[in-house]
Every structure is written in structure tokens, then in C-alpha cells.
C-alpha atoms as a PDB file:
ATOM      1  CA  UNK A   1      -8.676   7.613  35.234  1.00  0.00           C
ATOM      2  CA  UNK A   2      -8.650   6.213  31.651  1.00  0.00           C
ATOM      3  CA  UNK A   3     -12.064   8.018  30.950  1.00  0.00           C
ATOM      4  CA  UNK A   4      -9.995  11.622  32.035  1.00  0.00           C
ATOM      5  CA  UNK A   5      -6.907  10.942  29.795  1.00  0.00           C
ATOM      6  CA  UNK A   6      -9.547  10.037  26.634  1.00  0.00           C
ATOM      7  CA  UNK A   7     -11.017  13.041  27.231  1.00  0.00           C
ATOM      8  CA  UNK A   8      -7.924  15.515  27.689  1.00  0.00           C
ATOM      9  CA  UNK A   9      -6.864  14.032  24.588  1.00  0.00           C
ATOM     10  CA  UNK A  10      -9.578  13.919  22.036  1.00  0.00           C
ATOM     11  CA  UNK A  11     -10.080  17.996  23.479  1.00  0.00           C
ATOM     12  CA  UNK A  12      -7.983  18.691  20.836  1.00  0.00           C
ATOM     13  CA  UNK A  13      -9.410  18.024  17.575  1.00  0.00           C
ATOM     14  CA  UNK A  14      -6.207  17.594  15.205  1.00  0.00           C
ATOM     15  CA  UNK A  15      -4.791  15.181  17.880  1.00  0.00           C
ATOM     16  CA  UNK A  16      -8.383  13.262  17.775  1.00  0.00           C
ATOM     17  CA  UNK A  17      -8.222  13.449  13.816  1.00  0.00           C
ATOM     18  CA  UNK A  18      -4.489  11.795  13.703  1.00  0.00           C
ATOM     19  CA  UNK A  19      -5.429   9.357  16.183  1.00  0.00           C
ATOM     20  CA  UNK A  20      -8.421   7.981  14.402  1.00  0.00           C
ATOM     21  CA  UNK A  21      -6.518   8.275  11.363  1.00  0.00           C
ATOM     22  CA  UNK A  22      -3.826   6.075  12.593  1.00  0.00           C
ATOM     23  CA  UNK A  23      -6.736   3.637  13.896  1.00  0.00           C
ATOM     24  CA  UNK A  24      -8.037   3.215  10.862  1.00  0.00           C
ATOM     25  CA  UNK A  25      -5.388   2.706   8.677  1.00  0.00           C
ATOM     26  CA  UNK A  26      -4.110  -0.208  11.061  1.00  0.00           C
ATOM     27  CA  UNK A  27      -7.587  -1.686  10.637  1.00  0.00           C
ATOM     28  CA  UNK A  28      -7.260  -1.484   7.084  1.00  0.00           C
ATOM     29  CA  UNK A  29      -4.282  -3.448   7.467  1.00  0.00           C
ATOM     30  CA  UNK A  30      -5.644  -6.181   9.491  1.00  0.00           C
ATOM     31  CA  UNK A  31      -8.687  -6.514   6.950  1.00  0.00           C
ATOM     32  CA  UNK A  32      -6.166  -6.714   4.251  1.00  0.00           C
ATOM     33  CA  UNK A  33      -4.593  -9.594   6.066  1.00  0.00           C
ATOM     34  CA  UNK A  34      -7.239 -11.375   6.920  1.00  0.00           C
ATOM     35  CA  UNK A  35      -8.557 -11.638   3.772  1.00  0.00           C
ATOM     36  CA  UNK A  36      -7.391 -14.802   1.069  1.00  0.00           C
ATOM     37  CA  UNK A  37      -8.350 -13.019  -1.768  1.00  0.00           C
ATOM     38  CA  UNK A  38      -5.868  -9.514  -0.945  1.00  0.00           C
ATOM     39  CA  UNK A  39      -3.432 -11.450  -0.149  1.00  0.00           C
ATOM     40  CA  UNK A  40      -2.921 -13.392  -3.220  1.00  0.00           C
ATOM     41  CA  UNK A  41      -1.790  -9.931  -5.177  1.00  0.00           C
ATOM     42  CA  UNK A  42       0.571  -7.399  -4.107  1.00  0.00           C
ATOM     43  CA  UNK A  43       2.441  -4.800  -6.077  1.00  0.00           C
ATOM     44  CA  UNK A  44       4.937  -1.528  -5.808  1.00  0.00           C
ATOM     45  CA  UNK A  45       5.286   1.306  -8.042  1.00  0.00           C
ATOM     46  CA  UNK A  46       7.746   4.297  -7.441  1.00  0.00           C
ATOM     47  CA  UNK A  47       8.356   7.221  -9.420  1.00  0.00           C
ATOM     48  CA  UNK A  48      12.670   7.823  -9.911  1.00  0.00           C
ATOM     49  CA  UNK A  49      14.854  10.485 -11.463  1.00  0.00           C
ATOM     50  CA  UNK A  50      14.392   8.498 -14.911  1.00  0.00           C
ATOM     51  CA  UNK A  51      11.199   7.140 -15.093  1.00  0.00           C
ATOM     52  CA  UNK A  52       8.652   4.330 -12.884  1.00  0.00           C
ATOM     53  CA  UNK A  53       9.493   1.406 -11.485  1.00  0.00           C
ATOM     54  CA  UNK A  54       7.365  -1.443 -10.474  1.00  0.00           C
ATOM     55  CA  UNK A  55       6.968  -4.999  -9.232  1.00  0.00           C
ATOM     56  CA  UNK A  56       4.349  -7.362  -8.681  1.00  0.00           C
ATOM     57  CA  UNK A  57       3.234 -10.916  -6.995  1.00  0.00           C
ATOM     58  CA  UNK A  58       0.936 -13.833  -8.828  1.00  0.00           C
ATOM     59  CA  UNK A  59      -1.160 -16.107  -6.859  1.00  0.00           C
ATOM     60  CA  UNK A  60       1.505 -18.671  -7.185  1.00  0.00           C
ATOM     61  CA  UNK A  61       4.038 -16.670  -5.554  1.00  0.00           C
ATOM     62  CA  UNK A  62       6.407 -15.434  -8.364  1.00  0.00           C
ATOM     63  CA  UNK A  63       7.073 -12.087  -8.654  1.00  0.00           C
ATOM     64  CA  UNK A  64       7.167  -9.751 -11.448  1.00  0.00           C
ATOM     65  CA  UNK A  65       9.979  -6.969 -11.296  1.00  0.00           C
ATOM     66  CA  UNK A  66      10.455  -3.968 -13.964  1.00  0.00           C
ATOM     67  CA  UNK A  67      13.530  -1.813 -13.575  1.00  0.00           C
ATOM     68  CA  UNK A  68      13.585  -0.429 -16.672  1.00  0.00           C
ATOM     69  CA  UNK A  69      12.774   3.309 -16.236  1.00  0.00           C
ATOM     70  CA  UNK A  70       9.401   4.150 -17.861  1.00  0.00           C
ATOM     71  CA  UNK A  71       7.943   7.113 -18.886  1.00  0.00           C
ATOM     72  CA  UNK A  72       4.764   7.280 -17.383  1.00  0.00           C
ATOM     73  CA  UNK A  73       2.859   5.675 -14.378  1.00  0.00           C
ATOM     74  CA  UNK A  74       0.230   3.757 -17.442  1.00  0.00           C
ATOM     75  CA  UNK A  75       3.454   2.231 -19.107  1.00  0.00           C
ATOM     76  CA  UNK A  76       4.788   0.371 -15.716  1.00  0.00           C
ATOM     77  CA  UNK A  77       1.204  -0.339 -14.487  1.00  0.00           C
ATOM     78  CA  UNK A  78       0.456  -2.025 -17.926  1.00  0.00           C
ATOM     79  CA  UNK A  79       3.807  -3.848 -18.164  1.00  0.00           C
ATOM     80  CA  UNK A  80       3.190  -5.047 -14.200  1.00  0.00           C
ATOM     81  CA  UNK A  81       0.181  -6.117 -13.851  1.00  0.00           C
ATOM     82  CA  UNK A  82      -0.252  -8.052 -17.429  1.00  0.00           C
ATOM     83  CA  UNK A  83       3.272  -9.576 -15.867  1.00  0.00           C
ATOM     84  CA  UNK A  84       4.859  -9.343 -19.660  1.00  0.00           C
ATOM     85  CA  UNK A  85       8.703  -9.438 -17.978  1.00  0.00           C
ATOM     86  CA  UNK A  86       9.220 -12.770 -15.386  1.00  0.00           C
ATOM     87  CA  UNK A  87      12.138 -12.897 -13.222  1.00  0.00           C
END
């Protein structure tokens, strides 16, 4: 029965594309968590009306947040990741 529904499913090849899509990005997900070394580092950037915004977490667990609009995506990524501003 389960062999029939796989197959009336992946029949149709944007449905089969999606589904492996969504397949692999969970699996991405679990390798991310399961590693030590992507989980010490995590960061956000987001383009608003006035400019990027970004944030940022060290090993040691502080964060780094910028909500100062900037220009352009190399401005926040350079201010973020070199963690010039602490809160």
C-alpha cells in the first residue's frame, strides 16, 4: 500500500522536486545541529526601508546586535561579524 502512494506521488515531478527539497533542507538542519562547531556561531541579517540590520552570537554566548540602519549588506556584515558594537 505504501509502495502505491510513493509512487502516485513522485508521478508528478514538481511534487517529487518539493518533496525532496523539503527533505533536504530538514537534513541540513539536523547536520547543523549536530555539529559543535555550527553551533557555536549564529547570525541574522535583514534588509529594511532604511538600511541592514544584523545580529550575531560568540562562542561564549553573547550576542552582538546592530540596529543602526546601514547602507549596504558589506557595512552590517563587517560591523557583525568583527562584533565592533556589544550589547
Amino acid at each position: 500500500m505504501v509502495d502505491k502512494l510513493i509512487n502516485f506521488l513522485f508521478r508528478f515531478e514538481s511534487l517529487r522536486t518539493a518533496i525532496f527539497a523539503e527533505v533536504d533542507w530538514h537534513n541540513s538542519i539536523t547536520r547543523t545541529l549536530n555539529d559543535p562547531e555550527s553551533m557555536k556561531v549564529a547570525s541574522a541579517f535583514w534588509c529594511e526601508e532604511d538600511g541592514w540590520r544584523g545580529w550575531g552570537i560568540k562562542d561564549n554566548g553573547n550576542y552582538y546586535f546592530h540596529d543602526v540602519a546601514e547602507k549596504h549588506l558589506s557595512d552590517i556584515l563587517d560591523i557583525v561579524i568583527k562584533k565592533e558594537i556589544v550589547y
